[in-house]
Protein backbone atom coordinates (compact mmCIF):
# COMPACT_ATOMS: atom_id res chain seq x y z
CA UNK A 1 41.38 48.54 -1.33
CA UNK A 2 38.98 45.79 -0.88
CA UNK A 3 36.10 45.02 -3.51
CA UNK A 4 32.87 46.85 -2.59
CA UNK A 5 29.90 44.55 -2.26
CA UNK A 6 26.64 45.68 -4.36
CA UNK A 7 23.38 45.12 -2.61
CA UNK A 8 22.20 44.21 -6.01
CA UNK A 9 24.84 41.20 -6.72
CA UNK A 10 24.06 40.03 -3.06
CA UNK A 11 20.31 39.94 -3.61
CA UNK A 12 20.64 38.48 -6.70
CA UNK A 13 23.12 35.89 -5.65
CA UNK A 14 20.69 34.72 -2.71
CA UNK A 15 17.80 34.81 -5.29
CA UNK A 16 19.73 32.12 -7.22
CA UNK A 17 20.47 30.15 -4.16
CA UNK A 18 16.75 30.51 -2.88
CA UNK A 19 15.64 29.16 -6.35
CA UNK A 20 17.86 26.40 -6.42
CA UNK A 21 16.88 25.40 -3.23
CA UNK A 22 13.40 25.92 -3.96
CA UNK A 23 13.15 23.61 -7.38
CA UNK A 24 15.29 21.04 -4.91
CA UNK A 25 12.01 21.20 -2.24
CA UNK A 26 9.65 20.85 -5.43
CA UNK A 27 11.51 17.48 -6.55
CA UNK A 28 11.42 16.35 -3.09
CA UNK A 29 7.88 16.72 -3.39
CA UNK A 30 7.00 15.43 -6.50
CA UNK A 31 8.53 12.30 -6.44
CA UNK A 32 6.96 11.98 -2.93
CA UNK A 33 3.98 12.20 -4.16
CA UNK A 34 4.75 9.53 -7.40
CA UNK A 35 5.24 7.49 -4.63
CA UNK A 36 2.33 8.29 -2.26
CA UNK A 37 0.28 7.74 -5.33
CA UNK A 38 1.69 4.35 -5.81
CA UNK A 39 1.19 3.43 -2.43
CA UNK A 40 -2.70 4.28 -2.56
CA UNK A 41 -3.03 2.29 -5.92
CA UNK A 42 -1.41 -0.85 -4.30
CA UNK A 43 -3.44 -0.67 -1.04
CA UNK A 44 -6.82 -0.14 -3.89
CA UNK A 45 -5.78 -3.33 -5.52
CA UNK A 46 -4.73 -5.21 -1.98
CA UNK A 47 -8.55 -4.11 -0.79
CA UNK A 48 -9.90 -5.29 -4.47
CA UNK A 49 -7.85 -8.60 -4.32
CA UNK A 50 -8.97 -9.01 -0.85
CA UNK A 51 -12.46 -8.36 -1.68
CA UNK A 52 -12.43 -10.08 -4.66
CA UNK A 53 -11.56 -13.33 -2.05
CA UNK A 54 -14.11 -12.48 0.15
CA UNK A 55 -16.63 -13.33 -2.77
CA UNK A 56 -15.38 -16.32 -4.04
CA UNK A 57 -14.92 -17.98 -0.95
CA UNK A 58 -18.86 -16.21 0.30
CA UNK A 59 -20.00 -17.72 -3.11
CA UNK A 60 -17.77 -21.40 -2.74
CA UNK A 61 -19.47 -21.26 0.78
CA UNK A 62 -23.13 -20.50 -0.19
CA UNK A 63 -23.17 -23.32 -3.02
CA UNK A 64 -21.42 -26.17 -0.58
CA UNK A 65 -24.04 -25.23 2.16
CA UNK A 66 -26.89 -25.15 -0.01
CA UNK A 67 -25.96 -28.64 -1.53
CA UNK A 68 -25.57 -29.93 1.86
CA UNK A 69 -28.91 -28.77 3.09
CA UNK A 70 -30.11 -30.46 -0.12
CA UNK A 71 -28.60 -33.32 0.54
CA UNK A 72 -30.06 -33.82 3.77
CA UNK A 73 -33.51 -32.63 3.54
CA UNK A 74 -33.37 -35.17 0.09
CA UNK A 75 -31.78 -38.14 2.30
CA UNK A 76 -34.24 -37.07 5.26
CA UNK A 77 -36.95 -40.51 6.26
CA UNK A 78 -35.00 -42.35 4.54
CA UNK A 79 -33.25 -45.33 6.42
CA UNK A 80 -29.48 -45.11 5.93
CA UNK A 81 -30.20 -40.68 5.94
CA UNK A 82 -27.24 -39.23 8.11
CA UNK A 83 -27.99 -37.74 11.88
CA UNK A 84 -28.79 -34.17 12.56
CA UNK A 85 -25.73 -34.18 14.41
CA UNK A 86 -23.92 -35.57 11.35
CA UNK A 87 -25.72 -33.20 8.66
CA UNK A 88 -24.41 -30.15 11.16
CA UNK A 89 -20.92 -31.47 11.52
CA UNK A 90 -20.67 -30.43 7.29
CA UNK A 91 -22.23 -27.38 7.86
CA UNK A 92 -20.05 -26.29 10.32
CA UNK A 93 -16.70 -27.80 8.43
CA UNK A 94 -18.23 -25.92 5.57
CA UNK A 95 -17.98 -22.67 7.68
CA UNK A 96 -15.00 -23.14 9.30
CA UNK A 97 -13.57 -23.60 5.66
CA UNK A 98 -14.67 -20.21 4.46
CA UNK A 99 -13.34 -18.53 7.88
CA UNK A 100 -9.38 -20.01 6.75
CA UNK A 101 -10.40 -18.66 3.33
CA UNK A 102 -11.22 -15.14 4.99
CA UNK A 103 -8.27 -15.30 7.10
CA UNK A 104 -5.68 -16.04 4.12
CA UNK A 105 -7.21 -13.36 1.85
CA UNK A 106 -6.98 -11.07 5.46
CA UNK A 107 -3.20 -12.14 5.81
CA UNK A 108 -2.79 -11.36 1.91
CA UNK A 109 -4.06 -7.74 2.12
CA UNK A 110 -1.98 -7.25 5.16
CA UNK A 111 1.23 -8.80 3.32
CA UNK A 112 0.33 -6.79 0.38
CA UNK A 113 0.25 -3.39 1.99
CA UNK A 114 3.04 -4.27 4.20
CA UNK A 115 5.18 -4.49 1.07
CA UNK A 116 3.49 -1.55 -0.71
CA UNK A 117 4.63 0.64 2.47
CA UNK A 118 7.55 -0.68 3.06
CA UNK A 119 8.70 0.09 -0.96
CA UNK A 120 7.08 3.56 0.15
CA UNK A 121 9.53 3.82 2.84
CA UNK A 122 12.48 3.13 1.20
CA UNK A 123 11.33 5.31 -1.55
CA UNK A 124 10.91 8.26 0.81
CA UNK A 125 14.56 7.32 2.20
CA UNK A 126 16.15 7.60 -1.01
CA UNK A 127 14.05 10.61 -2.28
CA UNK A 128 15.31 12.82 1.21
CA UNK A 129 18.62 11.78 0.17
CA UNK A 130 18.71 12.97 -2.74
CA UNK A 131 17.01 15.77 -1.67
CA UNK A 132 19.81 16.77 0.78
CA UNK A 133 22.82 15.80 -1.56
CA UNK A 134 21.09 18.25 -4.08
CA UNK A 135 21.16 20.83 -1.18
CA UNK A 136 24.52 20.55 -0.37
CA UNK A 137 25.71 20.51 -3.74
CA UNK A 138 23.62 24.04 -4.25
CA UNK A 139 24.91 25.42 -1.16
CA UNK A 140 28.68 24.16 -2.35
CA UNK A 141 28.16 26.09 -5.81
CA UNK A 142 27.21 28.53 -3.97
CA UNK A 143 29.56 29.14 -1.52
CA UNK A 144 32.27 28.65 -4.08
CA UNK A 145 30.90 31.69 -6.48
CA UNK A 146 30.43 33.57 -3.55
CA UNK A 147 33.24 32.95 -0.92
């Protein structure tokens, strides 16, 4: 005569499984979120690094075009003083200097981030992964005590 099957030993059996699973979904989402974490702290630094750029080349800016209008209002009367044309020539090199200094620490946050989500990515790759061997190997135990 064939085994009878308790209710009892089939709801506790699933309640096992269930809770395997379940602590399987919570590491899935715990080390997500590690890594979401991570990725928000590197884009904060990116932003401060880029920021932090900004200034120095605002501030390298300010003190090379102050000097220059210095300069020129100092040389101004004066026979050998340089043009207008001249004295506006610096000021716009000294411009177009901070704008590559904008655009590099632009191109760095970008760069930065890129890397910060890509390590995300790869991350989240290797975290589902996990996530379904760990299922299958529940299910397998499973299926195995309970055939």
């Amino acid at each position: 005569m064939p085994e009878i099957i308790q209710r009892s030993l089939v709801d506790l059996a699933l309640n096992n499984l269930t809770s395997g699973l379940d602590k399987n979904l919570a590491g899935l989402k715990s080390s997500t979120n590690s890594a979401w974490n991570r990725l928000t702290e590197a884009r904060k630094a990116a932003k401060k690094n880029r920021d932090n750029l900004y200034d120095a080349a605002d501030s390298d800016r300010k003190k090379k075009h102050d000097a220059e209008i210095a300069a020129y209002k100092g040389e101004s009367g004066k026979p050998d003083a340089p043009s207008y044309d001249s004295h506006q020539q610096k000021l716009d090199s000294i411009n177009d200097a901070y704008k590559v200094k904008k655009k590099d620490a632009d191109e760095s946050f970008d760069k930065d981030c890129t890397e910060a989500e890509n390590e995300f990515r790869e991350k989240s790759k290797e975290y589902i992964a996990a996530y379904i061997k760990n299922v299958n190997t529940t299910l397998e135990t499973f299926q195995a005590a309970h055939p």
